[in-house]
Protein backbone atom coordinates (compact mmCIF):
# COMPACT_ATOMS: atom_id res chain seq x y z
CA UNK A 1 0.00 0.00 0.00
CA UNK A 2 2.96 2.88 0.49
CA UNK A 3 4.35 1.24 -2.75
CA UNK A 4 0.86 1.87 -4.51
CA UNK A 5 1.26 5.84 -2.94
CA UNK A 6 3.85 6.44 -5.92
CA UNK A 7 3.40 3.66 -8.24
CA UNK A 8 0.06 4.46 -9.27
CA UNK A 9 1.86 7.72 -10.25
CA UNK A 10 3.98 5.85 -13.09
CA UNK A 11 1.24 6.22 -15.86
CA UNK A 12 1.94 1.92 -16.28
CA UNK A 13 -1.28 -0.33 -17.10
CA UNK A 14 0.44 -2.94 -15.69
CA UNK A 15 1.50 -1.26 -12.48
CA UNK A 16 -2.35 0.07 -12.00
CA UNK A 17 -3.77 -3.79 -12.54
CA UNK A 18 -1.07 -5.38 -9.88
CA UNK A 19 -2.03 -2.28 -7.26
CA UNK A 20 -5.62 -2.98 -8.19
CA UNK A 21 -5.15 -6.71 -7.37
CA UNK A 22 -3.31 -6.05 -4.59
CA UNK A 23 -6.03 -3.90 -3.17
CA UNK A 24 -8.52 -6.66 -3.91
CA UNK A 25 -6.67 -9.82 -2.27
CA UNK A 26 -6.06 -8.03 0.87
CA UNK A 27 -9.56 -7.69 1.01
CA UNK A 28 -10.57 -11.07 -0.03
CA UNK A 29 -9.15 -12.23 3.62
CA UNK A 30 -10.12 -9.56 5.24
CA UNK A 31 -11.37 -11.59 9.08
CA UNK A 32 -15.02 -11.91 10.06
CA UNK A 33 -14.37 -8.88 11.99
CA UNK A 34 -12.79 -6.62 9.95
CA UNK A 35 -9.27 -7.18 10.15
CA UNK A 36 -6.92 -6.53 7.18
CA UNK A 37 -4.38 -8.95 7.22
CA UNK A 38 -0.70 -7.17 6.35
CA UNK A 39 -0.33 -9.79 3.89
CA UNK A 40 -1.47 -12.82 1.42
CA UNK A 41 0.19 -15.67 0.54
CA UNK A 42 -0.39 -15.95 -3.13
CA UNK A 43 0.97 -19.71 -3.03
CA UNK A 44 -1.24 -20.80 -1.17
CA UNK A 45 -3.84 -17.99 -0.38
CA UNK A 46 -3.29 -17.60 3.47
CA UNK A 47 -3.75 -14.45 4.85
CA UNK A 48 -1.01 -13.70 7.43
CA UNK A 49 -2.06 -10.90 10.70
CA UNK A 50 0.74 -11.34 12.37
CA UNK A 51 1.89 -7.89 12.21
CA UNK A 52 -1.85 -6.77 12.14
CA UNK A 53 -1.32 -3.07 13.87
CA UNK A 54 -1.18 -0.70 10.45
CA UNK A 55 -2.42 -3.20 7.64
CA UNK A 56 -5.82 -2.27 7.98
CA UNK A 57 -4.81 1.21 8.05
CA UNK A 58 -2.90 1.52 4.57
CA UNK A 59 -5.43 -0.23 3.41
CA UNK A 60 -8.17 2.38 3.44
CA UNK A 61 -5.58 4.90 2.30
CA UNK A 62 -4.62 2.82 -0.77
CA UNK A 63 -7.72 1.41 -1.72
CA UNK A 64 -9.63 4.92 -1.69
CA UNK A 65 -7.30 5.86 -4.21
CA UNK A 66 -7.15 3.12 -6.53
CA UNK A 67 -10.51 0.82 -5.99
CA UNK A 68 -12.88 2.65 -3.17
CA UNK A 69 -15.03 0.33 -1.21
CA UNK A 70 -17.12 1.81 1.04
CA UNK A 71 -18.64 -1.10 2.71
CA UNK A 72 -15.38 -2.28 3.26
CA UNK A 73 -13.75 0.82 4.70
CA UNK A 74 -16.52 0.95 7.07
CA UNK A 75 -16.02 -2.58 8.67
CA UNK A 76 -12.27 -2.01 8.31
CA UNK A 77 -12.93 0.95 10.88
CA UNK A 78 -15.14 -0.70 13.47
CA UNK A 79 -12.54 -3.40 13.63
CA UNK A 80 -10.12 -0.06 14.90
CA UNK A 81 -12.42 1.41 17.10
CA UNK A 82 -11.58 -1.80 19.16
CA UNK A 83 -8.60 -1.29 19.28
CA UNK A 84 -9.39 2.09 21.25
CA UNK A 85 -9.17 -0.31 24.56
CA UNK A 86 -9.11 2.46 26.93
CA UNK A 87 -11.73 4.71 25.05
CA UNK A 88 -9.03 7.69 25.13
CA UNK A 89 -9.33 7.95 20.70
CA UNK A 90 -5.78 6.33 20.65
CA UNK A 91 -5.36 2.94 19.34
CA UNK A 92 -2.62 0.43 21.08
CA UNK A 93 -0.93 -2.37 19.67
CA UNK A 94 0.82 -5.46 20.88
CA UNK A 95 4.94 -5.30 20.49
CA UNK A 96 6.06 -5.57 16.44
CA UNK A 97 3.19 -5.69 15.64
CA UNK A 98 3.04 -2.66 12.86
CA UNK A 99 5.33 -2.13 10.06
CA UNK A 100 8.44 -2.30 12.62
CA UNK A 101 7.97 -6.10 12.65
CA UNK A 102 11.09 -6.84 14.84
CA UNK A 103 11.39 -3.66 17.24
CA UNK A 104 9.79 -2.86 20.56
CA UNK A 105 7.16 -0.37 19.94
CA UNK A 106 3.98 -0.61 21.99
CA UNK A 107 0.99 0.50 23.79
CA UNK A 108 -0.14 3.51 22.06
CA UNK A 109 2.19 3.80 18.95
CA UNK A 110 2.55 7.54 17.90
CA UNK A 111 3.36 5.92 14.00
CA UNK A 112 -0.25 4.03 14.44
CA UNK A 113 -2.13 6.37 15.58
CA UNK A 114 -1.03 8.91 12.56
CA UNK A 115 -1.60 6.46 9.96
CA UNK A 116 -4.98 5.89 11.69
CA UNK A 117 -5.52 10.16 11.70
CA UNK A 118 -4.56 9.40 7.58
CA UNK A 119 -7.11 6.67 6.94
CA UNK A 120 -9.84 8.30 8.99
CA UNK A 121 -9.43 11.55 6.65
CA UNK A 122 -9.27 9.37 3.20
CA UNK A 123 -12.67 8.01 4.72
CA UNK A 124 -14.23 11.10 5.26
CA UNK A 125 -13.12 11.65 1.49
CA UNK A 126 -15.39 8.24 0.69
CA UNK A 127 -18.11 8.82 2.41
CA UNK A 128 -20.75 11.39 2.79
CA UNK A 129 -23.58 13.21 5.33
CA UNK A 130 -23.38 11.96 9.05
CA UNK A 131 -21.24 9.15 8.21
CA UNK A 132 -18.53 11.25 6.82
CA UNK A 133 -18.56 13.87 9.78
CA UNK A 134 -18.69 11.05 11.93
CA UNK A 135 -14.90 10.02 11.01
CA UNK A 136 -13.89 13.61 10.99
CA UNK A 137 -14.78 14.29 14.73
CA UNK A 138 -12.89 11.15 15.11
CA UNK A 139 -9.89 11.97 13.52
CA UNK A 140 -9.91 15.47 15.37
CA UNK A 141 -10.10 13.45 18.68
CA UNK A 142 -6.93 11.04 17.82
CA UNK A 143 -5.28 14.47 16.74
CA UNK A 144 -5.72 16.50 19.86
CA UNK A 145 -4.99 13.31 21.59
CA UNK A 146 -1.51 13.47 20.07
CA UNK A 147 -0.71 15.95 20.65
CA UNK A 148 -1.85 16.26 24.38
CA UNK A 149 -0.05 12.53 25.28
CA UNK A 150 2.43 12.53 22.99
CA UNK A 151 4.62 15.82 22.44
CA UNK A 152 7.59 15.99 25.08
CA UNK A 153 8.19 20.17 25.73
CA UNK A 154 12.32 19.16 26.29
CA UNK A 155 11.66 19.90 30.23
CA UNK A 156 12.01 16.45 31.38
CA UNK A 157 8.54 15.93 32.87
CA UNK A 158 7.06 12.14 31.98
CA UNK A 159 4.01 12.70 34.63
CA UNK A 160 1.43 13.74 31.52
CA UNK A 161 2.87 11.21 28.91
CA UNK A 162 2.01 8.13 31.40
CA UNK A 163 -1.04 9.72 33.85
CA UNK A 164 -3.23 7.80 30.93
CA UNK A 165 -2.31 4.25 32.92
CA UNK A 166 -3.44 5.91 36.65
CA UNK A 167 -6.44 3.83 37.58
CA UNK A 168 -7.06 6.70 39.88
CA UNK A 169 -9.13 10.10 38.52
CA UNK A 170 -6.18 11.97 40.15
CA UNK A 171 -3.62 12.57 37.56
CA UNK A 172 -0.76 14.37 39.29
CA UNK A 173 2.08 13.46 40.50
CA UNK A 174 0.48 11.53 43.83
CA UNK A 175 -2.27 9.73 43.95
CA UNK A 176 -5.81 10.29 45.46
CA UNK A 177 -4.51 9.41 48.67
CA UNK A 178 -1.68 11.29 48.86
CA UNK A 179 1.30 8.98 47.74
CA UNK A 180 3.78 9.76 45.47
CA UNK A 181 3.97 8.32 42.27
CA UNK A 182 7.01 6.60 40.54
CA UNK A 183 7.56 8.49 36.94
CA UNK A 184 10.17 7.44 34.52
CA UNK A 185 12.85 9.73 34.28
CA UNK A 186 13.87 11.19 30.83
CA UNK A 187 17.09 9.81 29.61
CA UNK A 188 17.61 10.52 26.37
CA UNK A 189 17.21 13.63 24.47
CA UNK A 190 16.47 15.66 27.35
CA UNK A 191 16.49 18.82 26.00
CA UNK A 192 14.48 18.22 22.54
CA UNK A 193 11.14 18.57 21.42
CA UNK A 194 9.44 16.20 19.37
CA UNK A 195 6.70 13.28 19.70
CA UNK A 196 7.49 10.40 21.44
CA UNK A 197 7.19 6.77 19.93
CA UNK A 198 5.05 4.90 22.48
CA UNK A 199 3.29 5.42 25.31
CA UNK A 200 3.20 1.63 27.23
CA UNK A 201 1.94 1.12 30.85
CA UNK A 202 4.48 3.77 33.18
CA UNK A 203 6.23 3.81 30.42
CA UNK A 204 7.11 6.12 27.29
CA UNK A 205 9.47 5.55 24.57
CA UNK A 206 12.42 8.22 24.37
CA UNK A 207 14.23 8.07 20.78
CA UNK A 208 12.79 9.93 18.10
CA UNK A 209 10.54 8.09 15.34
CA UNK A 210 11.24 9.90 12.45
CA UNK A 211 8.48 8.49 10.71
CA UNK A 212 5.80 8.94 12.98
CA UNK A 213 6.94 12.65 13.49
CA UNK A 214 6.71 13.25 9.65
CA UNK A 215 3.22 11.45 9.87
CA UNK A 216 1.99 13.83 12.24
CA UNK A 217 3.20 16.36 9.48
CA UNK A 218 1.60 15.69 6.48
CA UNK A 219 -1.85 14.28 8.64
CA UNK A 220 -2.17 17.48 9.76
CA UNK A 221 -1.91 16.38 13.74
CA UNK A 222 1.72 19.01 13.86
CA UNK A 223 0.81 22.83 14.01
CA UNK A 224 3.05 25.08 11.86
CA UNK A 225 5.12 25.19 15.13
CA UNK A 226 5.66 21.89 15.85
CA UNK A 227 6.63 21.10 11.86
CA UNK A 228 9.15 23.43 11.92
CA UNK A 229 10.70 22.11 15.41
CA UNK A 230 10.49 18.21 13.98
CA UNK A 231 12.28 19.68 10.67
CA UNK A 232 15.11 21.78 12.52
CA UNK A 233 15.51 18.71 14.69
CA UNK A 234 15.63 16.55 11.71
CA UNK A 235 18.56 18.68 10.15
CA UNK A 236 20.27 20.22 13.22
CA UNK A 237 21.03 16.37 13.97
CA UNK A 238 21.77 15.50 10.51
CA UNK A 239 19.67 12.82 9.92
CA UNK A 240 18.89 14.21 6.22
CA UNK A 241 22.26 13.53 5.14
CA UNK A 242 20.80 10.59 3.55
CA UNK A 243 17.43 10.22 4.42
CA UNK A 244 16.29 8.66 6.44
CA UNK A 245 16.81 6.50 9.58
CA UNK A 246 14.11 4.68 11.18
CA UNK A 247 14.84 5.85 14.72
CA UNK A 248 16.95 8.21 16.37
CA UNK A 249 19.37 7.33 18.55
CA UNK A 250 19.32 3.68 18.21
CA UNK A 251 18.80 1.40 20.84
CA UNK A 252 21.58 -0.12 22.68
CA UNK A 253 22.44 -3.11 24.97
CA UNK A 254 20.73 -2.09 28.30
CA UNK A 255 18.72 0.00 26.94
CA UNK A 256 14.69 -0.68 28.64
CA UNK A 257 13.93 -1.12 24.65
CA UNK A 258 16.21 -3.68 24.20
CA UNK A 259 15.58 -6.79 23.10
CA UNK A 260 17.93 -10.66 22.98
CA UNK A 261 15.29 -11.16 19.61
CA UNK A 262 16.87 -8.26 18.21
CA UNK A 263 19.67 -10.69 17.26
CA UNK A 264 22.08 -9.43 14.25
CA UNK A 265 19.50 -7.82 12.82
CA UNK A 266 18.64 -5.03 14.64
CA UNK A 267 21.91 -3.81 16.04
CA UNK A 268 22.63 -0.19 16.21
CA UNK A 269 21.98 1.12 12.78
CA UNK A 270 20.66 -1.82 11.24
CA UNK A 271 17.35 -2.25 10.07
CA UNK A 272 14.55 -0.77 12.32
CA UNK A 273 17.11 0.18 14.73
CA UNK A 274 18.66 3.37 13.18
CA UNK A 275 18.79 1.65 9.88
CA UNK A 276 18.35 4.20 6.87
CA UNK A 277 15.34 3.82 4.95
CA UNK A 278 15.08 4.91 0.99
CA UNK A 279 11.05 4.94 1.79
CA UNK A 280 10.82 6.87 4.88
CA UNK A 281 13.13 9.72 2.95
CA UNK A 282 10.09 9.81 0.55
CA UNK A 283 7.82 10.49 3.64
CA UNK A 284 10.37 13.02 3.96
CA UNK A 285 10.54 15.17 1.10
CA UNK A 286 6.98 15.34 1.26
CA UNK A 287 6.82 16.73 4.80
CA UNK A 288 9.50 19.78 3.79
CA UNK A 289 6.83 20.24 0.80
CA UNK A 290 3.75 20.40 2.95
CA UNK A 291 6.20 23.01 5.39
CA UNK A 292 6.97 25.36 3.19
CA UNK A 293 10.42 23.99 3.17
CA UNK A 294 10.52 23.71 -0.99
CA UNK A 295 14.42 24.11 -1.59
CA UNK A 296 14.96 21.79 1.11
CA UNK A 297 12.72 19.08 -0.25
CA UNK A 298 14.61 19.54 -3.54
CA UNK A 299 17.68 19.05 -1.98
CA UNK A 300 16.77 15.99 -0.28
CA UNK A 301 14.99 14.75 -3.43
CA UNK A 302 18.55 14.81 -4.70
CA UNK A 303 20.22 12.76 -1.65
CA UNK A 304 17.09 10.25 -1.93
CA UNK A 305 17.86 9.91 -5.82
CA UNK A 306 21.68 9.33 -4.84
CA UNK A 307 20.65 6.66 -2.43
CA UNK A 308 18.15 4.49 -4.44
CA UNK A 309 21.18 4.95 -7.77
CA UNK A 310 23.63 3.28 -5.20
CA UNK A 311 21.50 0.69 -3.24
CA UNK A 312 18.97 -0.09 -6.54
CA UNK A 313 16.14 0.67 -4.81
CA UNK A 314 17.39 -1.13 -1.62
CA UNK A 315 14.83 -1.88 1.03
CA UNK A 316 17.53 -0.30 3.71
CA UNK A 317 20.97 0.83 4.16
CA UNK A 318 23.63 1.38 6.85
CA UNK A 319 22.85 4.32 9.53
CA UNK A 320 26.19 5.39 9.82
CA UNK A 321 27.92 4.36 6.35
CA UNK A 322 24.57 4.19 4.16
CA UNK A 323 25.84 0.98 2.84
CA UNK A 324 22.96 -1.14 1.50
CA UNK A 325 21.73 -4.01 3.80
CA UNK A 326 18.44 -5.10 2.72
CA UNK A 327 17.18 -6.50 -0.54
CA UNK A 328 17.36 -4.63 -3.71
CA UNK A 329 14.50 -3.93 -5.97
CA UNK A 330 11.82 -3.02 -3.51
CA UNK A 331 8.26 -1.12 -4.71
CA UNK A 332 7.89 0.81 -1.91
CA UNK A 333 11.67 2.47 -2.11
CA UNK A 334 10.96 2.93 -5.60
CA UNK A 335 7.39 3.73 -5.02
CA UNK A 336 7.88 6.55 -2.61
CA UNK A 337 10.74 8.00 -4.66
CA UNK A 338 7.90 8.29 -7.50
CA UNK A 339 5.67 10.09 -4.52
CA UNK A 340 8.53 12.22 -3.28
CA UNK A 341 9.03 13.57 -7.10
CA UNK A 342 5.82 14.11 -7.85
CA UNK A 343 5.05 16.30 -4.57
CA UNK A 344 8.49 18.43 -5.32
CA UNK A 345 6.65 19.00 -9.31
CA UNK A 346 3.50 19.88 -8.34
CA UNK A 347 3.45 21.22 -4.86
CA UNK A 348 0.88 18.51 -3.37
CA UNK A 349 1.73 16.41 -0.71
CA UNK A 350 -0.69 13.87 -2.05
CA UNK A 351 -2.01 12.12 0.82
């Protein structure tokens, strides 16, 4: 589905018919309940939801472009709203469970809960009268929920990104009867401003998701303000220079969001763990765009070009040397490199 954002750009009959049947075999196992699965077997035809959290998500947003279903979308949707477990707007998810199959986000993912923002806006676009204003007032919910759990001010106080889990109605810093609560303490980028990645039980994830920040861009869910502080964060740490890493810094050894399944694949810098991803620097390019930020989005139109010419499209590369890791040839580097061009040429962010 983030391949189909820029390859139904390419102006290919073939390309539209395998987005198009794409579209349609997701659907054709979607679950009794309403589940997306994040993908099909085409061997055998076995839908796989093991990594459930986003699937359904992308979903809507690719399918309302290409092959809108209405009936669909709307069951796709209920099966989200469950997901709301504490009724605060904000979906939660189970560990690895979105498109960071092998990394420790959790709880209330700031990533998920954009792409949900994104979907619940292409359904408004679907659907009409009280139904349509319906998923509007929703998406304004999970937005101002955001931004009211999720956006650290750089002064080191956790107590409002974790009151959410007090089963008390006090949410301060002691409870109704006068004890003091433990808080985590900020350890990592202490002084910065930017959305944090998760938001578990006591707990609150503390590198930056560069992703879900430039989500919260282009979905609208960043003011002007906030953009511009994820953008000059974004440079002033020089993760454009080839953009752009999944997470910043990465997780280390000791680290509370370490894990032993990490393995070799996920060590500092590799894969979701600071690894350098050709598609994410589309998401990129299109968040300078929707700032203002044009010569800047050309420029790192320019880097992304340089990347995807050296790793041929590779599905990662090397946070520190941008070596290529992954697997060549992947649709959604190439994909969001079509996206990323086409929002520098016309001025449209496109989503």
């Amino acid at each position: 589905m983030i391949a189909l954002l820029g390859g139904r750009l390419a102006g290919d009959t073939t390309i539209d018919a395998a987005l198009v049947s794409s579209v349609e075999t997701l659907q054709s196992r979607q679950s009794g309940t309403g589940e997306i699965p994040n993908n099909v077997d085409t061997a055998t035809g076995r839908p796989n939801f093991r990594a459930y959290a986003d699937a359904g998500l992308w979903w809507i947003i690719g399918s309302g472009m290409v092959a809108p279903d209405v009936a669909a979308v709307r069951r796709v949707l209920e099966w989200y709203e469950c997901q709301d477990v504490d009724q605060s707007g904000l979906l939660s998810m189970q560990e690895g469970a979105d498109w960071q199959d092998l990394f420790c986000t959790r709880g209330k993912g700031l990533y998920l809960n954009c792409v949900y923002v994104l979907a619940l806006h292409a359904a408004v676009r679907m659907t009409i009268g009280l139904e349509a204003e319906r998923y509007r007032e929703r998406a304004e919910l999970v937005s101002r929920r955001i931004n009211e759990f999720f956006w650290y001010r750089g002064d080191g106080d956790m107590l409002r990104h974790v009151a959410h889990t007090f089963s008390t109605e006090s949410k301060k810093a002691r409870d109704s009867l006068g004890r003091k609560r433990w808080l985590p303490k900020k350890q990592s980028l202490v002084d910065e401003s930017y959305y944090l990645p998760y938001l578990g039980f006591r707990a609150a994830g503390e590198w930056f998701d560069c992703l879900g920040n430039l989500l919260a861009i282009l979905a609208g869910v960043a003011d002007r303000e906030n953009s511009a502080t994820i953008l000059d964060f974004i440079e002033r740490r020089r993760l454009d220079l080839y953009p752009l890493p999944a997470i910043y810094p990465p997780v280390r050894p000791g680290n509370p969001d370490w894990r032993d399944y990490y393995g070799m694949l996920n060590l500092p810098h590799h894969y979701h763990n600071g690894g350098i991803w050709p598609f994410i620097g589309g998401f990129y390019v299109a968040a300078l765009m929707k700032a203002g930020r044009v010569s800047e989005a050309q420029a790192a139109l320019v880097r992304l070009a340089g990347l995807n010419r050296v790793g041929e499209f590779n599905e990662w590369h090397h946070g520190e040397t941008a070596a290529p890791m992954g697997v060549g040839d992947q649709a959604w580097s190439s994909g969001m490199y079509l996206f990323a061009s086409e929002c520098v040429r016309t001025g449209n962010f496109l989503l």
